[in-house]
N, C-alpha and C. Protein backbone atom coordinates (compact mmCIF):
# COMPACT_ATOMS: atom_id res chain seq x y z
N UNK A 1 -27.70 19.35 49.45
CA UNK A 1 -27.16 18.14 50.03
C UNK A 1 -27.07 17.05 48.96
N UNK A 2 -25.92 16.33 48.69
CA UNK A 2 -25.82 15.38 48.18
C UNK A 2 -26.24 13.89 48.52
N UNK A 3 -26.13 12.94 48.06
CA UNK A 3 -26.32 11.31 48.58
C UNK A 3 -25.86 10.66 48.56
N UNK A 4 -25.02 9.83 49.32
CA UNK A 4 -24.01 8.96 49.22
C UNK A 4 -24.36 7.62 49.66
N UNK A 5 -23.99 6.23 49.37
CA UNK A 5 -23.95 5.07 49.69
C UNK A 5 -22.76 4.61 50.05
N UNK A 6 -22.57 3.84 51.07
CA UNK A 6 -21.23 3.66 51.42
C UNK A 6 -21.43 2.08 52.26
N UNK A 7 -20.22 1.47 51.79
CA UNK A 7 -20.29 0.04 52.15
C UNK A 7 -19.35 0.07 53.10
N UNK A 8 -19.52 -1.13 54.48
CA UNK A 8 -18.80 -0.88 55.31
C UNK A 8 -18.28 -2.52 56.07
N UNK A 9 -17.11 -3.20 56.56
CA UNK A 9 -17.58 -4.77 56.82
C UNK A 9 -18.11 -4.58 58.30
N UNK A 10 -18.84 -5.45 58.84
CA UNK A 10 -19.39 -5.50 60.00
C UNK A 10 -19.36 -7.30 60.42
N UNK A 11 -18.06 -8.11 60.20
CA UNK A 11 -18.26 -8.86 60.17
C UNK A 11 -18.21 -9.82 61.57
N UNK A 12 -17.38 -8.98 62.51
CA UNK A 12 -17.62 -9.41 63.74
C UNK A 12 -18.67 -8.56 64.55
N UNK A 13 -19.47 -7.74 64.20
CA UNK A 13 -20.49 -7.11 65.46
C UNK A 13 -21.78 -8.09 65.29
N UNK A 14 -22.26 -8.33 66.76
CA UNK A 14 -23.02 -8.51 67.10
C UNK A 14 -24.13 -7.68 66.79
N UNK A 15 -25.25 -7.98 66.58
CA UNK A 15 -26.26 -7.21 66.37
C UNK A 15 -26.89 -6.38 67.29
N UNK A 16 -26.24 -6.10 68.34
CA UNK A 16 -26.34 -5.45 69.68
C UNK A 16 -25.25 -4.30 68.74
N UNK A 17 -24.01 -5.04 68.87
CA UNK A 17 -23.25 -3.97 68.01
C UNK A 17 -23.47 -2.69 66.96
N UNK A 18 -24.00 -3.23 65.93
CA UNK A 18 -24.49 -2.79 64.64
C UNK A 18 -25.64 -1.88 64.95
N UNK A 19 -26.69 -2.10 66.64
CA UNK A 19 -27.72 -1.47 66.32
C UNK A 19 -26.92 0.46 67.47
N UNK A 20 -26.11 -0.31 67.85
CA UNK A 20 -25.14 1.21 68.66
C UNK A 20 -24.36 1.65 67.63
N UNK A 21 -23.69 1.02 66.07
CA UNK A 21 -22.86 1.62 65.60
C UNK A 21 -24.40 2.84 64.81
N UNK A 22 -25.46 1.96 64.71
CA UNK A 22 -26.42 2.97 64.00
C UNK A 22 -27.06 4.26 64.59
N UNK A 23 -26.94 3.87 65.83
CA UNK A 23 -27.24 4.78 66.69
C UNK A 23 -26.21 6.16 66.49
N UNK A 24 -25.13 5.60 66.86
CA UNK A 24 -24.38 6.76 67.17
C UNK A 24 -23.83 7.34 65.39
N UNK A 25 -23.72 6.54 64.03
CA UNK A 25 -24.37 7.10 62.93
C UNK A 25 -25.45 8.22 62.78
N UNK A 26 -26.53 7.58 63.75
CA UNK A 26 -27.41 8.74 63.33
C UNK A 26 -27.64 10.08 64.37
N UNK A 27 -26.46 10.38 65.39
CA UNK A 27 -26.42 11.58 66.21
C UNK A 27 -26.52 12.47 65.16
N UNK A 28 -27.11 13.60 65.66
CA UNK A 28 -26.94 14.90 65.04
C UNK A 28 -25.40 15.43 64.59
N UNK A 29 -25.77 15.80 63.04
CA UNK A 29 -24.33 17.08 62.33
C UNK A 29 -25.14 17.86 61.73
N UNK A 30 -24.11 18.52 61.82
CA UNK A 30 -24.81 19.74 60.95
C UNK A 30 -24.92 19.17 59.04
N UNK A 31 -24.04 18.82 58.67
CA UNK A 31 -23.45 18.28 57.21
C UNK A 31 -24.16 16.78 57.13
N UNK A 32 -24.41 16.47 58.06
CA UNK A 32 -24.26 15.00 58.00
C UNK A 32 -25.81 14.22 58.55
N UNK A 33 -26.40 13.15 57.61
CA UNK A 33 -28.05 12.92 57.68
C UNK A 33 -27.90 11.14 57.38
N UNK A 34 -27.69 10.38 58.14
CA UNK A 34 -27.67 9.25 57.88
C UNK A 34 -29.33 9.13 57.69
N UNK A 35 -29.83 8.60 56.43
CA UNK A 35 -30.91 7.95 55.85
C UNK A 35 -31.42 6.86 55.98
N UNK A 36 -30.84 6.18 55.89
CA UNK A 36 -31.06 4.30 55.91
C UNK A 36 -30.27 3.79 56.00
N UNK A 37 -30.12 2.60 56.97
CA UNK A 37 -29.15 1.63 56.64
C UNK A 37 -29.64 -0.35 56.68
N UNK A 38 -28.61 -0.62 55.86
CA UNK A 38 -29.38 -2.08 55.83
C UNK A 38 -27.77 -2.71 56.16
N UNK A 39 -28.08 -3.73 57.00
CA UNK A 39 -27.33 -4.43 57.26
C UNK A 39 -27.35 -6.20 57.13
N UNK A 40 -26.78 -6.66 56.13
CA UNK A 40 -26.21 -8.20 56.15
C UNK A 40 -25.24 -8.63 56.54
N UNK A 41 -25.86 -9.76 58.19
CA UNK A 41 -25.07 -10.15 58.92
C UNK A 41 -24.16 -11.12 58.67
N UNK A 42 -24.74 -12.46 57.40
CA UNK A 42 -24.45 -13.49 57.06
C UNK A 42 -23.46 -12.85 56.26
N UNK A 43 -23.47 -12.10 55.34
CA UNK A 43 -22.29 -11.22 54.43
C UNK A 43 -21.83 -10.67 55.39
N UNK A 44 -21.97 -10.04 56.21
CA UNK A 44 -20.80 -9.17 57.23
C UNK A 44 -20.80 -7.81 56.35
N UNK A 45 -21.92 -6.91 55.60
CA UNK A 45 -21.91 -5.69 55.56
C UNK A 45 -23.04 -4.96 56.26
N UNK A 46 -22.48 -3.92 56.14
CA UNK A 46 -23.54 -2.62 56.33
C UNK A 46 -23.68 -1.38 55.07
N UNK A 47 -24.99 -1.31 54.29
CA UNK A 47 -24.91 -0.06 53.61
C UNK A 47 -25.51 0.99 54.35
N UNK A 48 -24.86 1.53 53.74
CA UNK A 48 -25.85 3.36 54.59
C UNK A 48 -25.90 4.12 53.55
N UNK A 49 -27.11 5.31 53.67
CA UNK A 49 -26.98 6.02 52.86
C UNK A 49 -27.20 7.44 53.15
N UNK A 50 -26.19 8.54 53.03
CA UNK A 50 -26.15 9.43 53.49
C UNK A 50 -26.89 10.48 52.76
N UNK A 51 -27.24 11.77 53.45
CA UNK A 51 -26.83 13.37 53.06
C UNK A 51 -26.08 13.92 53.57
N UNK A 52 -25.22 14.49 52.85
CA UNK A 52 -23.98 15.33 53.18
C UNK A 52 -23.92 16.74 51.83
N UNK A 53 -23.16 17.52 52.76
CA UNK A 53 -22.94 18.41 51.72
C UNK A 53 -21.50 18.48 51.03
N UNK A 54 -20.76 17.23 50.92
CA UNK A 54 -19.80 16.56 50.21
C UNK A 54 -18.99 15.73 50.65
N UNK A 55 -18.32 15.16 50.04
CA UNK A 55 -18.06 13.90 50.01
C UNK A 55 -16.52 14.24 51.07
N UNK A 56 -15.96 15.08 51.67
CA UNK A 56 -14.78 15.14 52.05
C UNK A 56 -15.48 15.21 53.45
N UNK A 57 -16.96 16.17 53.56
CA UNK A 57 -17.20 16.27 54.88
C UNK A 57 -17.94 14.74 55.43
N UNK A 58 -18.44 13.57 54.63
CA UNK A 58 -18.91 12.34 54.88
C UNK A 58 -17.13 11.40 55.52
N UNK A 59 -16.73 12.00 54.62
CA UNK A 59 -15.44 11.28 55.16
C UNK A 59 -15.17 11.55 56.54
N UNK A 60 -14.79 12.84 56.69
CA UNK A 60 -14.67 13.42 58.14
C UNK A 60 -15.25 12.89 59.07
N UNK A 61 -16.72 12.77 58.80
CA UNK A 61 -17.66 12.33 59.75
C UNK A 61 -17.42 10.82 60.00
N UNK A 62 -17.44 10.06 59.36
CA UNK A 62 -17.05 8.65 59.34
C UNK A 62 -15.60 8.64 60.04
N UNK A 63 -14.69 9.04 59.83
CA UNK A 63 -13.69 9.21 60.39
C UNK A 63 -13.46 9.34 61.55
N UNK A 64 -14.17 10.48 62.43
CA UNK A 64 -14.36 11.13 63.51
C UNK A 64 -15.51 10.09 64.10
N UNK A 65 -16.01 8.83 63.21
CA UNK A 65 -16.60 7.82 63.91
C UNK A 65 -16.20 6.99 64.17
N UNK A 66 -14.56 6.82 63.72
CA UNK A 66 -14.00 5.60 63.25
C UNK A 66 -14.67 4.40 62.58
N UNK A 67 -15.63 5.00 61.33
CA UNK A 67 -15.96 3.80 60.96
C UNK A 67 -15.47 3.84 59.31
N UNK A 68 -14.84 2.42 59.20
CA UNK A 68 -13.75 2.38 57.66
C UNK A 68 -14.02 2.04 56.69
N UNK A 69 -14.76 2.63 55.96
CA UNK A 69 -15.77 1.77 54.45
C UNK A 69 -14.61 1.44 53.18
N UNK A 70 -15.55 0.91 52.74
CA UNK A 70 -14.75 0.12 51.65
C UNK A 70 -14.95 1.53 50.41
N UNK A 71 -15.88 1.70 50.30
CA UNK A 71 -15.97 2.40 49.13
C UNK A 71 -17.29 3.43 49.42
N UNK A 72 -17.56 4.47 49.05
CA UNK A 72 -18.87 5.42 49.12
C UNK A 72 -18.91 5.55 47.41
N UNK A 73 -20.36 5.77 47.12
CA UNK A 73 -20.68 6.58 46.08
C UNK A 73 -21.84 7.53 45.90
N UNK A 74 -21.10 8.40 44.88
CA UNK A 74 -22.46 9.66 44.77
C UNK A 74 -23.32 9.41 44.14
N UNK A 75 -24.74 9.31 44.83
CA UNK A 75 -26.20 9.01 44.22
C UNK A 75 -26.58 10.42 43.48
N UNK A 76 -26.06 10.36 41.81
CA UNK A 76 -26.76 11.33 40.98
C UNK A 76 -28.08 11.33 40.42
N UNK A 77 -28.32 9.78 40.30
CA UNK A 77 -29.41 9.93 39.39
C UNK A 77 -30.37 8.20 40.53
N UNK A 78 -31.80 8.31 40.44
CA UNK A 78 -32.16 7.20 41.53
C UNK A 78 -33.42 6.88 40.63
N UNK A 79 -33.90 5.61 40.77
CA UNK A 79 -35.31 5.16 39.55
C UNK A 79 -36.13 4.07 40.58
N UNK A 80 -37.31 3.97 40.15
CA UNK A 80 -37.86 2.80 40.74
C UNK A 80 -38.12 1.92 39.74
């Protein structure tokens, strides 16, 4: 499984909103492992960070969520 970060705007949900878009983010896939997400309301984003077993099937899934990110990237290398 790979790792992906993916930015998304959330600039009109309510935080009632954001906590059902996370919800239904984190239903069961087979491919698909939502990890964390952090959300800034005052910015109007959401990051998430996935496992997937590639980047076409994260798309899919997002897709099939209708949710429209700005950009994803592949987490190769991670440090503290």
């Amino acid at each position: 499984m790979h790792r992906f970060l993916t930015s998304t705007v959330i600039a009109c949900l309510t935080r009632q909103d954001i906590e059902l878009l996370i919800g239904d983010l984190k239903s069961p896939s087979n491919s698909i492992t939502l990890e964390h997400a952090w959300a800034g309301s005052t910015d109007g984003k959401l990051l998430c960070l996935f496992a997937a077993t590639d980047r076409a099937a994260l798309e899919a899934f997002l897709k099939a969520k209708r949710v429209h990110t700005e950009w994803s990237v592949l987490v190769d290398m991670e440090f503290d």
